[in-house]
C-alpha atoms as a PDB file:
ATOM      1  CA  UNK A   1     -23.943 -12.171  25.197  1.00  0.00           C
ATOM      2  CA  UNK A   2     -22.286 -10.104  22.532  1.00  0.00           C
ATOM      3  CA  UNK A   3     -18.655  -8.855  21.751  1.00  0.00           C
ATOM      4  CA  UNK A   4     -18.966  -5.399  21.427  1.00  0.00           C
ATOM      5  CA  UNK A   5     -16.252  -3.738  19.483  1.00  0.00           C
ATOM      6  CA  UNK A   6     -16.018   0.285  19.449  1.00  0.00           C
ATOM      7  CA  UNK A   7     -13.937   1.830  16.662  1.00  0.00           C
ATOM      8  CA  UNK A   8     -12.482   5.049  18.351  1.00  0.00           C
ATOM      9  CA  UNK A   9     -10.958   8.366  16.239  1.00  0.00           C
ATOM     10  CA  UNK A  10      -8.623   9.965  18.347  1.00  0.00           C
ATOM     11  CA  UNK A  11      -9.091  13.871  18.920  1.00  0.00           C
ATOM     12  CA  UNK A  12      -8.618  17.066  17.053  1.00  0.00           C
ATOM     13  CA  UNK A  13      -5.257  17.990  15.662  1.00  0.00           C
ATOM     14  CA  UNK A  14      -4.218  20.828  14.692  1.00  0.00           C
ATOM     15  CA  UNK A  15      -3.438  19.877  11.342  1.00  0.00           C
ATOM     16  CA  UNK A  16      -7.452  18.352  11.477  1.00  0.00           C
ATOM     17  CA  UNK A  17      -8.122  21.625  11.800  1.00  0.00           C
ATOM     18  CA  UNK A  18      -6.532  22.866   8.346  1.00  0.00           C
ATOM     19  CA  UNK A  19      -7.844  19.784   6.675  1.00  0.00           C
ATOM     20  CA  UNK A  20      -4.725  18.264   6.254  1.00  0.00           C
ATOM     21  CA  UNK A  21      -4.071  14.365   5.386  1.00  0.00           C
ATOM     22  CA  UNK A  22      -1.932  13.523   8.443  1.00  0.00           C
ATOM     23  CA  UNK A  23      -1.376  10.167   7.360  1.00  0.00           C
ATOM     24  CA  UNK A  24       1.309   8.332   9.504  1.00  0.00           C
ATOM     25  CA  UNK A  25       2.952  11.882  10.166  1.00  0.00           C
ATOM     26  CA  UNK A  26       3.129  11.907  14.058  1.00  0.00           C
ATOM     27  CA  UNK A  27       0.739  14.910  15.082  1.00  0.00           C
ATOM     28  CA  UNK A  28       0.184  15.717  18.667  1.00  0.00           C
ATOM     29  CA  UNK A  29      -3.790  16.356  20.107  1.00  0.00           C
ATOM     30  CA  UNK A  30      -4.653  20.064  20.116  1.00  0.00           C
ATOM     31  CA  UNK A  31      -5.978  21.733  23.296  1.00  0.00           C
ATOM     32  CA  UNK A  32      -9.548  21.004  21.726  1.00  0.00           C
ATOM     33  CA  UNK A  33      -8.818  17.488  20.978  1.00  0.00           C
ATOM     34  CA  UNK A  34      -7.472  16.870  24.658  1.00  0.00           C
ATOM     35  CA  UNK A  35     -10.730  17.846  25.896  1.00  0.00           C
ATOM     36  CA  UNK A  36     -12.340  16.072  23.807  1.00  0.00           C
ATOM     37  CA  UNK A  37     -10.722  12.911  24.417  1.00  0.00           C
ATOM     38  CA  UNK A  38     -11.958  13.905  28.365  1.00  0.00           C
ATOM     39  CA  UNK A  39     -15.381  14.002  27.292  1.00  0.00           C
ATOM     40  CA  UNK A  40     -14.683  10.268  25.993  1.00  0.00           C
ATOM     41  CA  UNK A  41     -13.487   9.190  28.713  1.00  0.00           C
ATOM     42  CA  UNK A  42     -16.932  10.046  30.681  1.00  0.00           C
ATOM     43  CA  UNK A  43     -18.528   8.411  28.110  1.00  0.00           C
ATOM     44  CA  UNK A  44     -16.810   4.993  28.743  1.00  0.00           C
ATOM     45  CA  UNK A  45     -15.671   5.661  32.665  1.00  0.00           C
ATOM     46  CA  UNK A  46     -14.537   1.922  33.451  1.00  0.00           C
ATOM     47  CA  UNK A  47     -17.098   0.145  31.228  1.00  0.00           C
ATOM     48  CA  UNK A  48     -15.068  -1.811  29.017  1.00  0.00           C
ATOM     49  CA  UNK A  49     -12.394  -4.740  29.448  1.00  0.00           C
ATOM     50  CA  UNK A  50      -9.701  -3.872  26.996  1.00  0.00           C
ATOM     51  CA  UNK A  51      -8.359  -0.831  24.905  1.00  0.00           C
ATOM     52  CA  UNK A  52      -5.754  -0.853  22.363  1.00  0.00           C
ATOM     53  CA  UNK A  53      -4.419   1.817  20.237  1.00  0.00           C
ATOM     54  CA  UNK A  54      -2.391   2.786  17.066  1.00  0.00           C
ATOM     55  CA  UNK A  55       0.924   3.534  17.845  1.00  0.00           C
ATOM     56  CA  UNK A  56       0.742   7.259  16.721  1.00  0.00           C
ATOM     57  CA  UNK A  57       0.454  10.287  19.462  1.00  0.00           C
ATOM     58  CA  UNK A  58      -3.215  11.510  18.633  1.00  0.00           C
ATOM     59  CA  UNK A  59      -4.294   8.285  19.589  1.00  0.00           C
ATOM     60  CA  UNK A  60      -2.383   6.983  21.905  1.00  0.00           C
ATOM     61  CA  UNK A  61      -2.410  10.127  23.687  1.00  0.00           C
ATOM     62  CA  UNK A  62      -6.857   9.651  23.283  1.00  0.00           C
ATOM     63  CA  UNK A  63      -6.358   6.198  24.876  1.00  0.00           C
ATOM     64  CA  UNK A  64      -3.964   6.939  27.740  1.00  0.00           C
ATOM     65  CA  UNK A  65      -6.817   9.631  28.939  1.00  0.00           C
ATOM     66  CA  UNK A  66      -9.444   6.899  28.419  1.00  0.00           C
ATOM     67  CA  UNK A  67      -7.338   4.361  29.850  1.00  0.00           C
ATOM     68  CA  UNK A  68      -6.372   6.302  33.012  1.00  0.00           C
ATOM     69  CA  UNK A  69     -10.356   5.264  34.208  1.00  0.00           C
ATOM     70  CA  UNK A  70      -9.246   1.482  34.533  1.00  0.00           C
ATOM     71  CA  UNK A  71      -5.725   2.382  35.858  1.00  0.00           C
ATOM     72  CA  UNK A  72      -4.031   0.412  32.920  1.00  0.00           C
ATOM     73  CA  UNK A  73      -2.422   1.447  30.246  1.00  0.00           C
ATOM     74  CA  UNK A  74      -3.893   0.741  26.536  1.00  0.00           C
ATOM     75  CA  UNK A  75      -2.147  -2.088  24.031  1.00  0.00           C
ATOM     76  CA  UNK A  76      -0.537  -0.527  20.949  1.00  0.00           C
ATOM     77  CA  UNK A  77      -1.354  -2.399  17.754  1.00  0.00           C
ATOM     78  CA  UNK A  78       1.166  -1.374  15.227  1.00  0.00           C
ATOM     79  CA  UNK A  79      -1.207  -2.461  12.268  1.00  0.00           C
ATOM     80  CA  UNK A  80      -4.355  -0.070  13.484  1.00  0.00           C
ATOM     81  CA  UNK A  81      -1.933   2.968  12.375  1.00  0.00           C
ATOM     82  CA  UNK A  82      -3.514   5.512   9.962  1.00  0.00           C
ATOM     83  CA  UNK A  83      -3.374   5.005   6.156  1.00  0.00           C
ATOM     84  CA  UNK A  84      -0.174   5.746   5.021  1.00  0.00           C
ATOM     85  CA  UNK A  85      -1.097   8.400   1.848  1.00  0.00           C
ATOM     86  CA  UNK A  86       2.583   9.161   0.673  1.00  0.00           C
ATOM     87  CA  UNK A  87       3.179  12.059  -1.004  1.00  0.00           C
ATOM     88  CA  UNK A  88      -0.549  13.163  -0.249  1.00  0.00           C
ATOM     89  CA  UNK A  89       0.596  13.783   3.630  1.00  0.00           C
ATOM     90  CA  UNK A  90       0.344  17.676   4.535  1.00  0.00           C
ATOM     91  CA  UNK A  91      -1.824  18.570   1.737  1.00  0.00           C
ATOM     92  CA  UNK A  92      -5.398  18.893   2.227  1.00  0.00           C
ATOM     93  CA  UNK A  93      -8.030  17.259   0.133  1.00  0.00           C
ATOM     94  CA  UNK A  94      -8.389  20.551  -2.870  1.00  0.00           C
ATOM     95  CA  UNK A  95      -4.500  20.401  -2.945  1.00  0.00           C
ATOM     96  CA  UNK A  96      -4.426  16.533  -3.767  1.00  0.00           C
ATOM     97  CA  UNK A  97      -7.415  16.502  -6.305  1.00  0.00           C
ATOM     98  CA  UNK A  98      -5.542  19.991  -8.191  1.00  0.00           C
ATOM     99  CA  UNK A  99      -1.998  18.153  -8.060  1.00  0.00           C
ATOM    100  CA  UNK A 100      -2.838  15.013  -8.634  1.00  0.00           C
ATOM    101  CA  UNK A 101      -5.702  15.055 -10.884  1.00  0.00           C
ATOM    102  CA  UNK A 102      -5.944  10.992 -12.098  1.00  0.00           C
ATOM    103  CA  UNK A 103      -4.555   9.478  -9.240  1.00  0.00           C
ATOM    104  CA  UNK A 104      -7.197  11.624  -7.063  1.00  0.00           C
ATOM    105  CA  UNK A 105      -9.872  10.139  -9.579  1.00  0.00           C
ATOM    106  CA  UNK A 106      -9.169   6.834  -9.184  1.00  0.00           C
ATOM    107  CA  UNK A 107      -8.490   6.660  -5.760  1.00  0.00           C
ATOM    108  CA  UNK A 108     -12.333   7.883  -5.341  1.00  0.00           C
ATOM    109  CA  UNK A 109     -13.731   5.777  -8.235  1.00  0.00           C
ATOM    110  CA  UNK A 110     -11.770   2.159  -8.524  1.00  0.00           C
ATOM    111  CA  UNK A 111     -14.057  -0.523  -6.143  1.00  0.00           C
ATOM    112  CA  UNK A 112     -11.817  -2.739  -5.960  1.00  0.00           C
ATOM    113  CA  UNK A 113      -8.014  -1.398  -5.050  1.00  0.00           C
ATOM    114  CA  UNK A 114      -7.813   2.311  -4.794  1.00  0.00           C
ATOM    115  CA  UNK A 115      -4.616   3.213  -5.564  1.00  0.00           C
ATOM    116  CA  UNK A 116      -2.585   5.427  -3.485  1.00  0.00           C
ATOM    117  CA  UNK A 117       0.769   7.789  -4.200  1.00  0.00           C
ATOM    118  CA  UNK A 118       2.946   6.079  -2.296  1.00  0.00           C
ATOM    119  CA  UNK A 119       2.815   4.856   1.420  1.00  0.00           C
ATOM    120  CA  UNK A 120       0.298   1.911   1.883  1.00  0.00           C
ATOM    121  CA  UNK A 121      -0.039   1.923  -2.066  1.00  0.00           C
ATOM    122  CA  UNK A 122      -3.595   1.482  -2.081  1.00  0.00           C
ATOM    123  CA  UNK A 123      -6.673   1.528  -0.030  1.00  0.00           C
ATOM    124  CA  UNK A 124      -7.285  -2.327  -0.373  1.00  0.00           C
ATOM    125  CA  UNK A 125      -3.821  -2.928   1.675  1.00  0.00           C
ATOM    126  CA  UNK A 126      -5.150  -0.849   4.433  1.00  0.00           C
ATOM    127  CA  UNK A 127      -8.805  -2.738   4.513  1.00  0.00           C
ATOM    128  CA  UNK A 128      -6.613  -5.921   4.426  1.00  0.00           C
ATOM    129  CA  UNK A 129      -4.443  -4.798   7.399  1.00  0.00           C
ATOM    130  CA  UNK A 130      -6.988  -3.494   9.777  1.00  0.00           C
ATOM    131  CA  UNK A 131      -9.406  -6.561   9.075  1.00  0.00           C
ATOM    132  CA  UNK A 132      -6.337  -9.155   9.785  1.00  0.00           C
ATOM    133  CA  UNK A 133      -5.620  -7.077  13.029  1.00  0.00           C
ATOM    134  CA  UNK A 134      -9.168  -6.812  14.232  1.00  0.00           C
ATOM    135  CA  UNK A 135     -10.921  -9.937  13.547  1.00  0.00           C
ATOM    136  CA  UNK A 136      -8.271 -11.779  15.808  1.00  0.00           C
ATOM    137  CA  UNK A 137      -8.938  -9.648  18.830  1.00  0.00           C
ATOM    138  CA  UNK A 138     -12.992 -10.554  18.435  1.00  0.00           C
ATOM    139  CA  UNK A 139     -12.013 -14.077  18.461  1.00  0.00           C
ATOM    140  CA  UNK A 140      -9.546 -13.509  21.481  1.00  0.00           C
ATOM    141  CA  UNK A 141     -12.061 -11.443  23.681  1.00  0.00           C
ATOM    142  CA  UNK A 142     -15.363 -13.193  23.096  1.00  0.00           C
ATOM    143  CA  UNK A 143     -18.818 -11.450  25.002  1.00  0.00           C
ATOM    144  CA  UNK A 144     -16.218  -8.807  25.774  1.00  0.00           C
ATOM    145  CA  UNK A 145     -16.302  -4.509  25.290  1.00  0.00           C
ATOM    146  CA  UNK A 146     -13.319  -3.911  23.318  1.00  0.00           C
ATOM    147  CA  UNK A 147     -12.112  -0.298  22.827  1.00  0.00           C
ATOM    148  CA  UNK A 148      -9.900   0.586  19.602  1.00  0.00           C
ATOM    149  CA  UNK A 149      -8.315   3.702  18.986  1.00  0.00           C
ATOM    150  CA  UNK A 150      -7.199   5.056  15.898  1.00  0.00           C
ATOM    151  CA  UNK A 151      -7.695   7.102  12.593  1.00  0.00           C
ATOM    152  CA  UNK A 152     -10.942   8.455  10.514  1.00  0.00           C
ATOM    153  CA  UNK A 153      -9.122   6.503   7.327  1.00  0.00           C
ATOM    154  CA  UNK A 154      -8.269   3.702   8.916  1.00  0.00           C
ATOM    155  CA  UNK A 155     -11.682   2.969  11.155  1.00  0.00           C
ATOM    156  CA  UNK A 156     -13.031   2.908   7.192  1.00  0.00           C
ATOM    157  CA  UNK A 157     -10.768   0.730   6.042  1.00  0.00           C
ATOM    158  CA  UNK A 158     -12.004  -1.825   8.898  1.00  0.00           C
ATOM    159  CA  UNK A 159     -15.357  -0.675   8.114  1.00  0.00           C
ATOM    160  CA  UNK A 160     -15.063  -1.860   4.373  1.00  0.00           C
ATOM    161  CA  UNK A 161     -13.213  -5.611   5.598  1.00  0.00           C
ATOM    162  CA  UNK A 162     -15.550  -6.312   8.116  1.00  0.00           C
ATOM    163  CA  UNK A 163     -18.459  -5.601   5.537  1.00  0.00           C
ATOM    164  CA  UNK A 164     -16.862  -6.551   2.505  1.00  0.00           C
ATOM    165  CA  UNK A 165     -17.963  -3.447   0.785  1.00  0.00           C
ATOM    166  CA  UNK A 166     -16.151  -1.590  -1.851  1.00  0.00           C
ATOM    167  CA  UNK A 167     -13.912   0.743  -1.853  1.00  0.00           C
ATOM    168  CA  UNK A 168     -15.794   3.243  -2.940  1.00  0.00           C
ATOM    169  CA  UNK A 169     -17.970   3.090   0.775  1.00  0.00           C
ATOM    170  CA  UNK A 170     -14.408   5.019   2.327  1.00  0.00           C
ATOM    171  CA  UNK A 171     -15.937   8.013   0.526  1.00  0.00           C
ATOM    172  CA  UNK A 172     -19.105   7.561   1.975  1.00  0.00           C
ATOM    173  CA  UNK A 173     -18.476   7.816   5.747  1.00  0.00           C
ATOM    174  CA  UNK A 174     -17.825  11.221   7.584  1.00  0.00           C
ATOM    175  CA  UNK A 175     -16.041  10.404  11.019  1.00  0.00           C
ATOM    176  CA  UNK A 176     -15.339  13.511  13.159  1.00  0.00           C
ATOM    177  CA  UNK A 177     -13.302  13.511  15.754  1.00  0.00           C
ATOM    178  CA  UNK A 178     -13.347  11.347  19.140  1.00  0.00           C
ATOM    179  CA  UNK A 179     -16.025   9.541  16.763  1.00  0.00           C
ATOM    180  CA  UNK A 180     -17.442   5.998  18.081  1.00  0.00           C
ATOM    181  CA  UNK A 181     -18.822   3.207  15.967  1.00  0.00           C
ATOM    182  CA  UNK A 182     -19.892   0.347  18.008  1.00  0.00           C
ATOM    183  CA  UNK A 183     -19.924  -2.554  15.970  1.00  0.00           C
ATOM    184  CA  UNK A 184     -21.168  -5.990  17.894  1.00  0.00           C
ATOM    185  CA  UNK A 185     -20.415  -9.549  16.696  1.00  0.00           C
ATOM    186  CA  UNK A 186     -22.436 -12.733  17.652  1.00  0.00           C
ATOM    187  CA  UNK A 187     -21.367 -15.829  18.471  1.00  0.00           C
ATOM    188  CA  UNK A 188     -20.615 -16.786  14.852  1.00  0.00           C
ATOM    189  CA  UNK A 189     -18.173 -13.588  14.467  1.00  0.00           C
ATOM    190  CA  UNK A 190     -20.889 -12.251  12.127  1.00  0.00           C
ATOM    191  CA  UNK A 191     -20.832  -8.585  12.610  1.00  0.00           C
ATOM    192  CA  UNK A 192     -23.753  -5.802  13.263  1.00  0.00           C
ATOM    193  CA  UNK A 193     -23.508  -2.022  13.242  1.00  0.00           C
ATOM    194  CA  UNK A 194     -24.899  -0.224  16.189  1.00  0.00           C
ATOM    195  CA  UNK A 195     -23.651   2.885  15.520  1.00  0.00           C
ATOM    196  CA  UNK A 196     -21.096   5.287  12.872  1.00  0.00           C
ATOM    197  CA  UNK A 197     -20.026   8.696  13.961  1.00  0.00           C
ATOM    198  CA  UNK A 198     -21.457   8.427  17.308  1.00  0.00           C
ATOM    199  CA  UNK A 199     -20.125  12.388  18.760  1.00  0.00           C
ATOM    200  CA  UNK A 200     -23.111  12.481  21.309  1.00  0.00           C
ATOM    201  CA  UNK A 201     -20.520  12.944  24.193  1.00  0.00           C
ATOM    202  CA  UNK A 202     -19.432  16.283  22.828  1.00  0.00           C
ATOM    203  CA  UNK A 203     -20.841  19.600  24.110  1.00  0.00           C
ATOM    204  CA  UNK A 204     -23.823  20.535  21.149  1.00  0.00           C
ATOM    205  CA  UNK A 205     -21.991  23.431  20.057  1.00  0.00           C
ATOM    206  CA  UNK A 206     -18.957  21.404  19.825  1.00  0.00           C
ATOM    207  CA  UNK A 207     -17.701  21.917  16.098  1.00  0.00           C
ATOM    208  CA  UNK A 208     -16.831  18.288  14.820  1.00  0.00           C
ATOM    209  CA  UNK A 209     -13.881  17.935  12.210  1.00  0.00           C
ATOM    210  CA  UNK A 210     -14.595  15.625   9.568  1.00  0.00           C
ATOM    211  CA  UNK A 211     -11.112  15.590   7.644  1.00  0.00           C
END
């Protein structure tokens, strides 16, 4: 038997949609992204023993549609919410490297702490959060499915803690929307990826946001 963890991003937003850093600013699912979290929930029907989900709408809103499959109602982890970027919330990705020129640089070069403006301060407090929030539930729900939804940034973050890569890997790893990554443990809590950016339940001419 395995535990099989699946890392979850919620569906489109509209701000996804202008490539804006939502951050921990409270967006609600888009039209698209409500389908989309439909088409997830077909994916998983009832086959899974527990969901949790960051606190924030777009996800909770993804998990409540997944969730409705088992008739219960998904457990909110406050410390699987999104990176908070600070003052790089609302602006998209060209807007924060042209306003913020060497804190955008070394935010996408420093391995080791990845400074942000503001909010979480740097990317290494988010991997430290998410890994101290996840690693407990693997030990809590051994040779279980566990479902987790919550952000493109801070799936990553877990990503980089449970792998102990550098920071640098959060650059490296395109999650779209409604993404999965199924990530099983064994019985030593050693982990194994199965899949990253697993959209196969979307329509093929679904259009996948990255940002």
């Amino acid at each position: 038997m395995k535990t099989k963890l699946y890392l979850i991003r919620h569906g489109e937003t509209e701000w996804n949609k202008l490539g804006k850093f939502q951050g921990c600013v409270d967006i609600d699912l888009s039209q698209e992204g409500i389908k989309q979290a439909y088409y997830l929930s077909e994916k998983f029907g009832s086959n899974f023993d527990f969901i949790y989900s960051s606190p924030l709408k777009r996800a909770l809103e993804t998990a409540n549609i997944i969730a409705s499959n088992k008739g219960i109602r998904p457990v909110i982890l406050e410390d699987i919410r999104e990176i908070n970027f600070g003052e790089w919330e609302g602006l998209t990705i060209k807007e924060i490297a042209k306003n913020y020129p060497d804190e955008f640089s070394i935010w996408q070069n420093d391995k080791l702490i990845a400074p942000i403006c503001g909010g979480d301060l740097s990317l290494k407090n988010a991997v430290e959060r998410s890994k101290n929030t996840i690693i407990p539930l693997i030990e809590k729900h051994n040779n279980k499915n566990i479902l987790v939804v919550a952000h493109g940034g801070i799936i990553k973050a877990t990503l980089i803690g449970l792998f102990n890569w550098d920071m640098t890997m959060y650059h490296k790893i395109n999650l779209g929307n409604t993404s999965v990554c199924q990530i099983n443990f064994n019985s030593n809590l050693k982990p194994s990826i199965v899949s990253i950016n697993d959209t196969s339940h979307l329509p093929s001419d679904t259009v996948v946001t990255q940002v």
